[in-house]
Protein backbone atom coordinates (compact mmCIF):
# COMPACT_ATOMS: atom_id res chain seq x y z
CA UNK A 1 81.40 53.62 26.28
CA UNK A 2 84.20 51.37 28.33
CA UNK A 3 85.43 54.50 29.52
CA UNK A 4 81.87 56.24 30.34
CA UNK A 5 81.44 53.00 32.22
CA UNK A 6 84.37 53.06 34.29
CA UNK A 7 84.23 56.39 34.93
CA UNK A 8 81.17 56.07 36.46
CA UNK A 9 82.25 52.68 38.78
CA UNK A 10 84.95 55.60 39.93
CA UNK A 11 82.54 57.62 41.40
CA UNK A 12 79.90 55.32 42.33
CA UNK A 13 82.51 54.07 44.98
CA UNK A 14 83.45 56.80 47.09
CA UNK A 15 79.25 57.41 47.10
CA UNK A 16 78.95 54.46 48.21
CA UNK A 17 81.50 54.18 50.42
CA UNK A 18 80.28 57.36 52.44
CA UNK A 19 76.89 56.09 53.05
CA UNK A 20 77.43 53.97 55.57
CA UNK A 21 80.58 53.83 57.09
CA UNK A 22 80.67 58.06 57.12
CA UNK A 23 77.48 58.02 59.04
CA UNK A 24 78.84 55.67 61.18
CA UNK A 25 81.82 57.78 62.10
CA UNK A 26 80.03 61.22 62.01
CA UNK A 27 77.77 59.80 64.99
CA UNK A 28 80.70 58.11 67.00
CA UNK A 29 82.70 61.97 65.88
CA UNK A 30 79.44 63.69 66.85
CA UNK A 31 79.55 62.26 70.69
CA UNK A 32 83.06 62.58 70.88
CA UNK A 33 82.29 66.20 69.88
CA UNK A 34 79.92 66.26 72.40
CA UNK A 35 81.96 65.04 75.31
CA UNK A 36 84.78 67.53 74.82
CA UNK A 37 82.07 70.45 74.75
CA UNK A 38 81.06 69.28 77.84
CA UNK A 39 84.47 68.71 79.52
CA UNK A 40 85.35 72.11 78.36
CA UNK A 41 82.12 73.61 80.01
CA UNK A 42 82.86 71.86 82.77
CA UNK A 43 86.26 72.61 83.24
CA UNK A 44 85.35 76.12 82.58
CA UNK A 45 82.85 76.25 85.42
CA UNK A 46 85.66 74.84 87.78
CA UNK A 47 88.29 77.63 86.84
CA UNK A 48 85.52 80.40 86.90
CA UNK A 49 85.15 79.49 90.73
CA UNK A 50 88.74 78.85 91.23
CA UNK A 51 89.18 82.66 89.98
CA UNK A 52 86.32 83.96 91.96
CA UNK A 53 87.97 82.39 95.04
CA UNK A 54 91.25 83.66 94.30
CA UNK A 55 88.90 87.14 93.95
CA UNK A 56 87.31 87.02 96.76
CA UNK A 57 90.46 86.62 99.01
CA UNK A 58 91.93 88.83 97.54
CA UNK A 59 89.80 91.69 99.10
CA UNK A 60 86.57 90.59 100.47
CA UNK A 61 85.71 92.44 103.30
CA UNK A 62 84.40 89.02 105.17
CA UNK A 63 87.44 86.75 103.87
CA UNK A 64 90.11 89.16 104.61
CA UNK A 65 89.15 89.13 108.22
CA UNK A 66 92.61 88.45 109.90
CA UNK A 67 90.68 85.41 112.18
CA UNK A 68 88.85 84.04 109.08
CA UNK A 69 92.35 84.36 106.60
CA UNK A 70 94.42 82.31 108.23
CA UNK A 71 92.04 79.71 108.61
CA UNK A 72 91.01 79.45 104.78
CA UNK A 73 94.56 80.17 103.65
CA UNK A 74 95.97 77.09 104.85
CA UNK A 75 93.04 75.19 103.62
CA UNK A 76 92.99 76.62 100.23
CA UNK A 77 96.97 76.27 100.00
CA UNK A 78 96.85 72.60 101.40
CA UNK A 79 94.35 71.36 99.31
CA UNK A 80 95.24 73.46 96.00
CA UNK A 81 98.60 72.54 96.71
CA UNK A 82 97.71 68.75 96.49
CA UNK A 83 95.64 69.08 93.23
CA UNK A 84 98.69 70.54 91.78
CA UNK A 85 101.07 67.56 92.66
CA UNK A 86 98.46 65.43 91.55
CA UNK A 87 98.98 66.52 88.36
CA UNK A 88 100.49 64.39 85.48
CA UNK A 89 102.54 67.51 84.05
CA UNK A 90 102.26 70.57 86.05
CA UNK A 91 103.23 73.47 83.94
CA UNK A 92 105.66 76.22 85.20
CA UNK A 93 107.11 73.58 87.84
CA UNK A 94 110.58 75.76 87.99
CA UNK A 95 109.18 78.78 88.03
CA UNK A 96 107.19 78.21 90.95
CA UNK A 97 110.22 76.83 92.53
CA UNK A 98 112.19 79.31 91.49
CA UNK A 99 110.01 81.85 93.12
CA UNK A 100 110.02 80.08 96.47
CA UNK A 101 113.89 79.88 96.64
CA UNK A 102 113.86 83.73 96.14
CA UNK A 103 111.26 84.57 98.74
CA UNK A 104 112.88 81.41 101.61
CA UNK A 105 116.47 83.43 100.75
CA UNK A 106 115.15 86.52 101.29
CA UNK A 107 113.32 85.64 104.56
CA UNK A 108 116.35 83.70 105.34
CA UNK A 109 118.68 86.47 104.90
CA UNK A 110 116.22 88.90 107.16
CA UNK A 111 115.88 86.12 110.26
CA UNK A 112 119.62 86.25 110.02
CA UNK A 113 119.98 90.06 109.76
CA UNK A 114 117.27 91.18 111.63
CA UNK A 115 117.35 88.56 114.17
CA UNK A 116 113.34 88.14 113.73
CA UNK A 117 111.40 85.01 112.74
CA UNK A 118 107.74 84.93 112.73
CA UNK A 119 106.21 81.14 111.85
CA UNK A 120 102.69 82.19 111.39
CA UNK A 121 103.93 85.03 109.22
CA UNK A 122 106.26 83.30 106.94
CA UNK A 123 103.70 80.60 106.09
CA UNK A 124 101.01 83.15 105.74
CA UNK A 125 103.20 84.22 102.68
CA UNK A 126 103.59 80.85 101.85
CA UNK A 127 99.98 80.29 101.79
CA UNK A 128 99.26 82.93 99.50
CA UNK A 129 101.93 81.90 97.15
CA UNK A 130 100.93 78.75 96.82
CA UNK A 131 97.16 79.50 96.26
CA UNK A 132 98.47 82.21 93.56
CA UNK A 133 100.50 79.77 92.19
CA UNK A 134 97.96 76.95 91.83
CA UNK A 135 95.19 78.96 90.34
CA UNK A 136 97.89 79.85 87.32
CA UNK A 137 98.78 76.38 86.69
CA UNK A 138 95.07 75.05 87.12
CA UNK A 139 92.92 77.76 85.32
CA UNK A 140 93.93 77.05 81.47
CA UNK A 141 92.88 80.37 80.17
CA UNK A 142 93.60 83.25 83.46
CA UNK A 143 93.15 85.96 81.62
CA UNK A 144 89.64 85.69 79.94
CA UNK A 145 88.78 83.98 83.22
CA UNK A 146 89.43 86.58 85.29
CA UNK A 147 87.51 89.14 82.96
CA UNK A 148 84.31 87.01 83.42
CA UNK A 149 84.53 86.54 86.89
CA UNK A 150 84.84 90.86 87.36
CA UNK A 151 82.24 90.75 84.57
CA UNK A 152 80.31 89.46 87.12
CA UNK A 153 81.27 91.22 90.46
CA UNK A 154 80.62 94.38 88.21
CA UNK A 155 77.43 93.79 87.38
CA UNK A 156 76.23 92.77 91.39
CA UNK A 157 78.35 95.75 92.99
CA UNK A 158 76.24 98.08 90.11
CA UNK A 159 72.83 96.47 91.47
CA UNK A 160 73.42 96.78 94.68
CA UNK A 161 75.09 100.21 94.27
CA UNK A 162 72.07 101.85 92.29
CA UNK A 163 69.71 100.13 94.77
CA UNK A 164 71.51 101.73 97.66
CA UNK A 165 72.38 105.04 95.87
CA UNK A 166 68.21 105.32 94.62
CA UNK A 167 67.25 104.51 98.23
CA UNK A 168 68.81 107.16 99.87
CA UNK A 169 67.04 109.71 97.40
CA UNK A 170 63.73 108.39 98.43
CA UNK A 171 65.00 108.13 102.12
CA UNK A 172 65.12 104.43 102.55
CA UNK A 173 67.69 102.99 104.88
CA UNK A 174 68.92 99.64 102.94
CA UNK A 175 72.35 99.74 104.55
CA UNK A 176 70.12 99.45 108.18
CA UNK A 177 67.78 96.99 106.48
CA UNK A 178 70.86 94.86 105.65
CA UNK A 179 72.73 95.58 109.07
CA UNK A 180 71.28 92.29 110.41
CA UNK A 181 73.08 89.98 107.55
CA UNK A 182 76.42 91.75 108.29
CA UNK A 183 79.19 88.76 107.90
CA UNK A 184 81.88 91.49 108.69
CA UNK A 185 82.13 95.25 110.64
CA UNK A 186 85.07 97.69 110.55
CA UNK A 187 86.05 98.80 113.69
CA UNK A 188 84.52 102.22 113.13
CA UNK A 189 80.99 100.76 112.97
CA UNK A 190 80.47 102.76 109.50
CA UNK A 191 80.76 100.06 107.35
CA UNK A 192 79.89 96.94 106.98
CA UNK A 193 79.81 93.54 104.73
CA UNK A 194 77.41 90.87 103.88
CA UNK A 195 80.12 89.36 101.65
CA UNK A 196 78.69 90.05 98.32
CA UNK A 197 78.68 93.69 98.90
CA UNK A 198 80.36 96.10 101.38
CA UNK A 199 78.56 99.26 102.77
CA UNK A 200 79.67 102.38 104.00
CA UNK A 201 77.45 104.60 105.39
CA UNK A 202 79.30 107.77 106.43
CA UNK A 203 80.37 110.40 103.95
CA UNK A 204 81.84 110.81 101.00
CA UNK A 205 82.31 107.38 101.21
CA UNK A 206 78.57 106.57 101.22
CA UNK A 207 78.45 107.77 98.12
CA UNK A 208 81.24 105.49 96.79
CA UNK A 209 80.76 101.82 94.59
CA UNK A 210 83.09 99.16 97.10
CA UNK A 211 81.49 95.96 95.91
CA UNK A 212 82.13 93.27 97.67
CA UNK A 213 85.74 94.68 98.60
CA UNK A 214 87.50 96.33 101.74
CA UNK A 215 87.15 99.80 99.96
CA UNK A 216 86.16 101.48 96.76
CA UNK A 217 90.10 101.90 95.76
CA UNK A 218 90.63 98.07 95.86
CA UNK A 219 87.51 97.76 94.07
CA UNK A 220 89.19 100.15 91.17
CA UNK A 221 92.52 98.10 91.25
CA UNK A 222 91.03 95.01 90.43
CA UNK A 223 88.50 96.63 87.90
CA UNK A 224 91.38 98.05 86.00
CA UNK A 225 93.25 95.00 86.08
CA UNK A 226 90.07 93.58 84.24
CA UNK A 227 90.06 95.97 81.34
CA UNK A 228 94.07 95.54 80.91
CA UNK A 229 92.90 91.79 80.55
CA UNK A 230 90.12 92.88 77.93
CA UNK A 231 92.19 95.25 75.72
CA UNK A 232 94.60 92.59 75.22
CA UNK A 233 92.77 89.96 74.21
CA UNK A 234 89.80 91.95 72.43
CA UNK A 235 90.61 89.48 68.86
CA UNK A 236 88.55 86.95 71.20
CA UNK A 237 85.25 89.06 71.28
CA UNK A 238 82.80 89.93 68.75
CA UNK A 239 82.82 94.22 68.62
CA UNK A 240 79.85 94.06 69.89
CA UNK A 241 81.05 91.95 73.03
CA UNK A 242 84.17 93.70 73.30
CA UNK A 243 82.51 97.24 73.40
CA UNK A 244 79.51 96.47 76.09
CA UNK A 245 81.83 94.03 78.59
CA UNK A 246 84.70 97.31 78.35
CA UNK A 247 81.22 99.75 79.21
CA UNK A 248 80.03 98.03 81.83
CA UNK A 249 83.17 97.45 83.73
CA UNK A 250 84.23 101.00 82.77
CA UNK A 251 80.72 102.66 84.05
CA UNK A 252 81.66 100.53 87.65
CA UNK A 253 85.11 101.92 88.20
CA UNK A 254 83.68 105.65 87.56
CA UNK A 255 80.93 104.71 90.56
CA UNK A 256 83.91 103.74 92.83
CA UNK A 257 85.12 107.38 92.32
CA UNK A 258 88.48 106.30 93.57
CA UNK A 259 91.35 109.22 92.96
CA UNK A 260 94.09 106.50 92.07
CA UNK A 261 91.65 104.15 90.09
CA UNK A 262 90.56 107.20 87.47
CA UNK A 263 94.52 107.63 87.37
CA UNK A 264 94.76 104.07 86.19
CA UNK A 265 92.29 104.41 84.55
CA UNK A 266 93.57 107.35 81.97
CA UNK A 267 96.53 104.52 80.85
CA UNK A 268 93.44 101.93 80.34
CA UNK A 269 91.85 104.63 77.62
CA UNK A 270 95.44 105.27 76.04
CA UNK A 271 96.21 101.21 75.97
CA UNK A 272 92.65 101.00 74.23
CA UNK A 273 93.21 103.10 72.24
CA UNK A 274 96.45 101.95 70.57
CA UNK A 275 95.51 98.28 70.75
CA UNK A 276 93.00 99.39 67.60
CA UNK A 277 96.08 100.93 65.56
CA UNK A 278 98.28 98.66 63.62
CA UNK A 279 101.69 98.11 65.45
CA UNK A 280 103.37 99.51 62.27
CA UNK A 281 103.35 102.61 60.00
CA UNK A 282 101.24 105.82 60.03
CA UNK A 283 98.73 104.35 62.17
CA UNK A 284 101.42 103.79 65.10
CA UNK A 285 101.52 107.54 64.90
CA UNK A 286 97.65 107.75 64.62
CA UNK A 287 97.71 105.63 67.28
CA UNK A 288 100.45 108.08 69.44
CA UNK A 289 98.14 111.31 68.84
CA UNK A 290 94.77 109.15 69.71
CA UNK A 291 95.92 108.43 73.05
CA UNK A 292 97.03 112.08 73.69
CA UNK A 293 93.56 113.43 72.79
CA UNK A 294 91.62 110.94 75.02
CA UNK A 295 94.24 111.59 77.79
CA UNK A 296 93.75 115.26 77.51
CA UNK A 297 89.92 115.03 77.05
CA UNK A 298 89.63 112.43 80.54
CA UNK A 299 91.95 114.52 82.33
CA UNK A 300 89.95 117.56 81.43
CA UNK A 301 86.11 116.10 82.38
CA UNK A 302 87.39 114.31 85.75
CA UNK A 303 90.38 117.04 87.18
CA UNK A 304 87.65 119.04 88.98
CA UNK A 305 86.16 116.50 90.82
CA UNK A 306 86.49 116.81 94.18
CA UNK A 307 88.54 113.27 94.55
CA UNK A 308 91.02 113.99 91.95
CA UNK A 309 92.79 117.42 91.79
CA UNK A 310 91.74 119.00 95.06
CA UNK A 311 92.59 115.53 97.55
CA UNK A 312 96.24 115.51 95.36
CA UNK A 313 96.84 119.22 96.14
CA UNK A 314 95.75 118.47 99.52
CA UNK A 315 98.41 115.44 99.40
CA UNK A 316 101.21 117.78 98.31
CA UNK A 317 100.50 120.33 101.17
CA UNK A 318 100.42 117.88 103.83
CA UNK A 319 103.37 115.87 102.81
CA UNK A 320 105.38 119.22 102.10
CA UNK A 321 104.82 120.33 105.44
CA UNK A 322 104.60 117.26 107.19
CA UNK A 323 101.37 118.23 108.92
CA UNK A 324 98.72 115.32 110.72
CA UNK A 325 99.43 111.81 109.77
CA UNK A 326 101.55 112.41 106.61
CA UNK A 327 102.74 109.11 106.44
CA UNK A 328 99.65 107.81 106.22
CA UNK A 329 99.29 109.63 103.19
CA UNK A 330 99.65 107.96 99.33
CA UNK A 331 102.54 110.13 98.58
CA UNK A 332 103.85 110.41 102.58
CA UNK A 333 103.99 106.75 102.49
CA UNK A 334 106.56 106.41 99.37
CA UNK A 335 109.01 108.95 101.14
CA UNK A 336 108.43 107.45 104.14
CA UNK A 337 109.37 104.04 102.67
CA UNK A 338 112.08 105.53 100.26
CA UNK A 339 114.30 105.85 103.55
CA UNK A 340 113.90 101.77 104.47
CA UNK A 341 114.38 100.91 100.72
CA UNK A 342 117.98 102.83 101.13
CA UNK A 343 118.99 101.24 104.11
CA UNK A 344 118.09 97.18 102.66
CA UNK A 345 117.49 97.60 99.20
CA UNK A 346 118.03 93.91 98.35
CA UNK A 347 116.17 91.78 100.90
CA UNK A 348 113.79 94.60 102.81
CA UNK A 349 112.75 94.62 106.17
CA UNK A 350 110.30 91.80 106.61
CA UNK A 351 106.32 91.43 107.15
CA UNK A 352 106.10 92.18 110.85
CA UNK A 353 105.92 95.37 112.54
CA UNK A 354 108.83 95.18 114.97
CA UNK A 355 111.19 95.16 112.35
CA UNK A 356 109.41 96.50 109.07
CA UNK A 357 108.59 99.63 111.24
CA UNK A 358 112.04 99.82 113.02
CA UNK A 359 113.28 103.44 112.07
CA UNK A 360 110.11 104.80 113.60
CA UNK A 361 109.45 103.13 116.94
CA UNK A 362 107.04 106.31 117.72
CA UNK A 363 104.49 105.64 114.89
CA UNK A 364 100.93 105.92 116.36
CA UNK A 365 98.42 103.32 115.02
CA UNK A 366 96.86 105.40 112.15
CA UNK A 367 100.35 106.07 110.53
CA UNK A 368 100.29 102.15 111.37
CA UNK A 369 97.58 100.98 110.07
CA UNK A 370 97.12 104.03 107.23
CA UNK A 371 99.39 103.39 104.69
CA UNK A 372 98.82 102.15 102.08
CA UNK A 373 101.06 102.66 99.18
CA UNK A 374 101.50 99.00 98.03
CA UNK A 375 104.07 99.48 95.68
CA UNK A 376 107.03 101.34 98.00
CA UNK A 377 105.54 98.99 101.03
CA UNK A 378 106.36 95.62 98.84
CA UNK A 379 110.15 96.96 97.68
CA UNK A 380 110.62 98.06 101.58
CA UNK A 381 109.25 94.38 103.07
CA UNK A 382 110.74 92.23 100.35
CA UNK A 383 113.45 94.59 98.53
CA UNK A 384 113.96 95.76 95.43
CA UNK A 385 115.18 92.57 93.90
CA UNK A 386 111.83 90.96 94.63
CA UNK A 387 109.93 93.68 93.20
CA UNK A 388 112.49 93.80 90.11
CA UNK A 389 111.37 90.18 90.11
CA UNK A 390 107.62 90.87 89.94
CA UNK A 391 108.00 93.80 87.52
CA UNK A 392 109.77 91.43 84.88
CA UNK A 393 107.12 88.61 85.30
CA UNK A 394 104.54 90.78 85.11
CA UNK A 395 105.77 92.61 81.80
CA UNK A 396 106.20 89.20 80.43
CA UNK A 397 102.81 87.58 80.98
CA UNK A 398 101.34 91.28 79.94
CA UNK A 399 103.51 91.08 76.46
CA UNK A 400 102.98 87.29 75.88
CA UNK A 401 98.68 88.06 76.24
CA UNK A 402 99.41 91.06 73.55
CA UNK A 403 101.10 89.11 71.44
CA UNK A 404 104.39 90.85 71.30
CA UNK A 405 102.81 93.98 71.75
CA UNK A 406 105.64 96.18 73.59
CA UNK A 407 103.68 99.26 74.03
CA UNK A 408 100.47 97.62 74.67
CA UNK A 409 102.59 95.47 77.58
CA UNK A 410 103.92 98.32 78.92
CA UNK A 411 101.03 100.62 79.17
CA UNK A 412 99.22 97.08 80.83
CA UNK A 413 102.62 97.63 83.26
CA UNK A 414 102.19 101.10 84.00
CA UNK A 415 98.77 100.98 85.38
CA UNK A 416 99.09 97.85 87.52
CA UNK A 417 102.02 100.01 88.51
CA UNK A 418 99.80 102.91 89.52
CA UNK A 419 97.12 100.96 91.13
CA UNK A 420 99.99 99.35 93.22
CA UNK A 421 100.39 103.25 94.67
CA UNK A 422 96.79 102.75 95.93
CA UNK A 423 96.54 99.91 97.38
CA UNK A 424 98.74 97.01 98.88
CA UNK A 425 97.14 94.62 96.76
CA UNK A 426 100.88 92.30 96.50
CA UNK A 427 99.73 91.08 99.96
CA UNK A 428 97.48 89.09 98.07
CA UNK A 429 97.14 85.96 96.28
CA UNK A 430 95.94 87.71 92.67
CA UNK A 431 98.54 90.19 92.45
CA UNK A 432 101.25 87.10 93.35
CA UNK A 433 100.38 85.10 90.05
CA UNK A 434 102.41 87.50 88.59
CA UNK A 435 105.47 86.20 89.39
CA UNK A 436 104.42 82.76 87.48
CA UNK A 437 103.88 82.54 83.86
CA UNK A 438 100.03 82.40 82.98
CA UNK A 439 100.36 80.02 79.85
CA UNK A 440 102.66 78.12 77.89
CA UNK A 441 103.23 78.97 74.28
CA UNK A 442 101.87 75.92 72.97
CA UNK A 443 98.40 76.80 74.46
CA UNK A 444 98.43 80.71 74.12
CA UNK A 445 97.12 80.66 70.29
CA UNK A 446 94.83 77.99 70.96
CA UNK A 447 93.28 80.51 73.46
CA UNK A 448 93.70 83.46 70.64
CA UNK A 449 91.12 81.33 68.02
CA UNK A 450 89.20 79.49 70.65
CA UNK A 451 86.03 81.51 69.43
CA UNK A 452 86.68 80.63 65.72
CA UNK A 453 84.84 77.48 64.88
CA UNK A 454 86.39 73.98 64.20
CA UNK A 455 86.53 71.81 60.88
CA UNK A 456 85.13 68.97 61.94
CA UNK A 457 86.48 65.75 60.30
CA UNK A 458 82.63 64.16 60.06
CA UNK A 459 81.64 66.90 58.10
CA UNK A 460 80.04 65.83 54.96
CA UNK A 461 81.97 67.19 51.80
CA UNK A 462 79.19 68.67 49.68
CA UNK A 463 82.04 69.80 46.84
């Protein structure tokens, strides 16, 4: 009986015990709980807007605008640039200085050279950096951030695509309804913006998804970049998620019907694919054979349209026989700037005309203004050791978000790579972060498990 007695003192204590202090502390855990939900939501908000700024200038047809740039530019830089410093700890503080020594040697090195030294130029680039540079060391998570900010740019360039596209079948004018709220017109008077969504009204372009971008093909980059972002971290979605977020930004790129984007987009379905096969054994091969197939099968539903094998024929002839404005062309443009990456490979040729354009003093303002390969353009303004630079950084943020992934990293590489022969999108601030590393270590597996839930410490033990 003594020891019936005491055993049941024993556990009459810890009962008691947990009545009232345990409540106690699950309520004070509770709110504490509670607070750090709502910090997180909060802070959450703020880097979704950060992102959609960095977006937005990044090829908004209204923000672009040469006038209207330079003016937010050195707003955004000055007052990003200040949040930064603020900062107790800001994270990749030598890489970002890093990154400015190589770009103020390599403009350095040019003035010097070239005997050419623009002020608004140089701090235009500056401006750009620093924004790009901010948004990586302020937004904690840029990655899945940047997938829900094109999650929603995707889903109002689809409304307002379907709503024009349906008009025009029942011969309603919305692009002349909207003409009045135009923020923005090209030069050509064909198309126009109202900032969330761009317009074109002459064909085949009418026909074409822009969304709130300078052109369908920039639209495609940045949509692409999106699903790179969403095959490598697919471990933080439900299947369900995963599968209708990769649908709906994969139905917008087809509407943009961009030659160049479908391109990139062929590496997107063979990095989807092998992100679902184990890195290791016969699945790897699996994997390997998988990604053939659904190359072969894309290749062989889109070659025939109109924008895909036909315009790259058409590309060949005219750049083979140098006929019309060849250098304005996508593959014109890389042998055009193959002969100023020969002559400066290491430090380029600069941002302004006078001397980036200095072989060819004759160029008329299409072959100007027209080209737009953005990957020979960067290596002959900057050199190849900047764009080395880029392509390294790049691999390595790709790599750290697939966890080690080589192949998955490099197929990420390869169509950033090909979306960079559309468009010049390293003149902008979202292309730039890039060069800085997105995350820490410490941080990148707390963003891995953020969806799992937590063990909370007030939990009562029911055992």
């Amino acid at each position: 009986m003594p020891n019936s007695n005491e055993a049941r003192v024993v556990t009459d204590i810890p009962q008691a015990c947990s009545c009232g202090p345990a409540t106690s502390a699950g309520t004070l855990s509770g709110g504490g709980v509670s607070s750090q939900r709502s910090r997180r939501r909060r802070k959450a908000s703020l880097d979704f807007l950060l992102m959609l700024f960095v977006v937005a200038f990044s090829g908004n047809l209204v923000l672009t605008n040469p006038d209207v740039a330079r003016f937010i530019a050195s707003i955004a830089a000055l007052l990003l640039g200040l949040v930064v410093l603020l900062k107790k700890r800001p994270l990749g503080s030598r890489r970002g200085f890093s990154i400015l020594v190589l770009f103020g040697t390599i403009i350095a090195v040019q003035t010097i050279q070239l005997s050419s030294f623009s002020v608004v130029t140089v701090l235009g680039l500056l401006c750009r950096l620093v924004i790009a540079y901010s948004a990586v060391v302020l937004i904690r998570d840029v990655a899945g951030t940047y997938v829900r900010v094109m999650l929603g740019v995707a889903s109002l360039g689809l409304v307002f695509y379907f709503l024009y596209q349906t008009a025009q079948v029942l011969g309603i004018d919305v692009a002349a309804l909207t003409k009045p709220l135009t923020l923005y017109s090209a030069p050509n008077g064909e198309n126009w913006s109202i900032l969330v969504y761009t317009f074109f009204t002459a064909p085949p372009d009418s026909t074409r998804n822009a969304g709130m971008f300078w052109e369908p093909g920039a639209f495609a980059g940045y949509l692409n970049l999106a699903l790179v972002f969403l095959c490598l971290t697919r471990a933080r979605y439900t299947k369900r998620g995963y599968l209708v977020r990769f649908a709906l930004l994969s139905v917008c790129l087809l509407t943009t019907k961009s030659t160049v984007g479908y391109i990139a987009y062929a590496a997107v379905l063979c990095m989807e694919v092998m992100a679902r096969t184990r890195p290791n054994g016969r699945s790897k091969l699996i994997g390997y054979l998988g990604a053939g197939f659904v190359l072969a099968l894309f290749c062989a539903l889109t070659a025939n349209q109109e924008f895909i094998a036909p315009k790259i024929e058409h590309s060949i002839l005219v750049v083979t026989e140098r006929t019309g404005d060849w250098r304005a062309d996508r593959i014109g443009t890389i042998l055009f700037d193959l002969d100023y990456i020969a002559a400066r490979p290491l430090t380029g040729w600069g941002m302004r005309n006078e001397t980036r354009l200095a072989l060819d003093p004759g160029l008329n303002d299409a072959e100007i203004n027209g080209r737009g390969n953005g990957f020979s353009n960067f290596a002959a303004t900057f050199g190849v050791l900047a764009l080395g630079v880029w392509l390294v950084s790049t691999y390595r943020n790709l790599l750290l978000l697939s966890r080690q992934r080589k192949i998955l990293a490099a197929l990420g590489l390869l169509v950033l790579v090909i979306s960079l022969n559309g468009e010049c999108f390293l003149n902008f601030p979202l292309f730039l972060m890039f060069f800085f590393s997105f995350s820490p270590g410490r941080r990148l597996s707390r963003f891995l498990v953020w969806r799992q839930p937590r063990l909370l410490s007030y939990a009562p033990n029911n055992g």
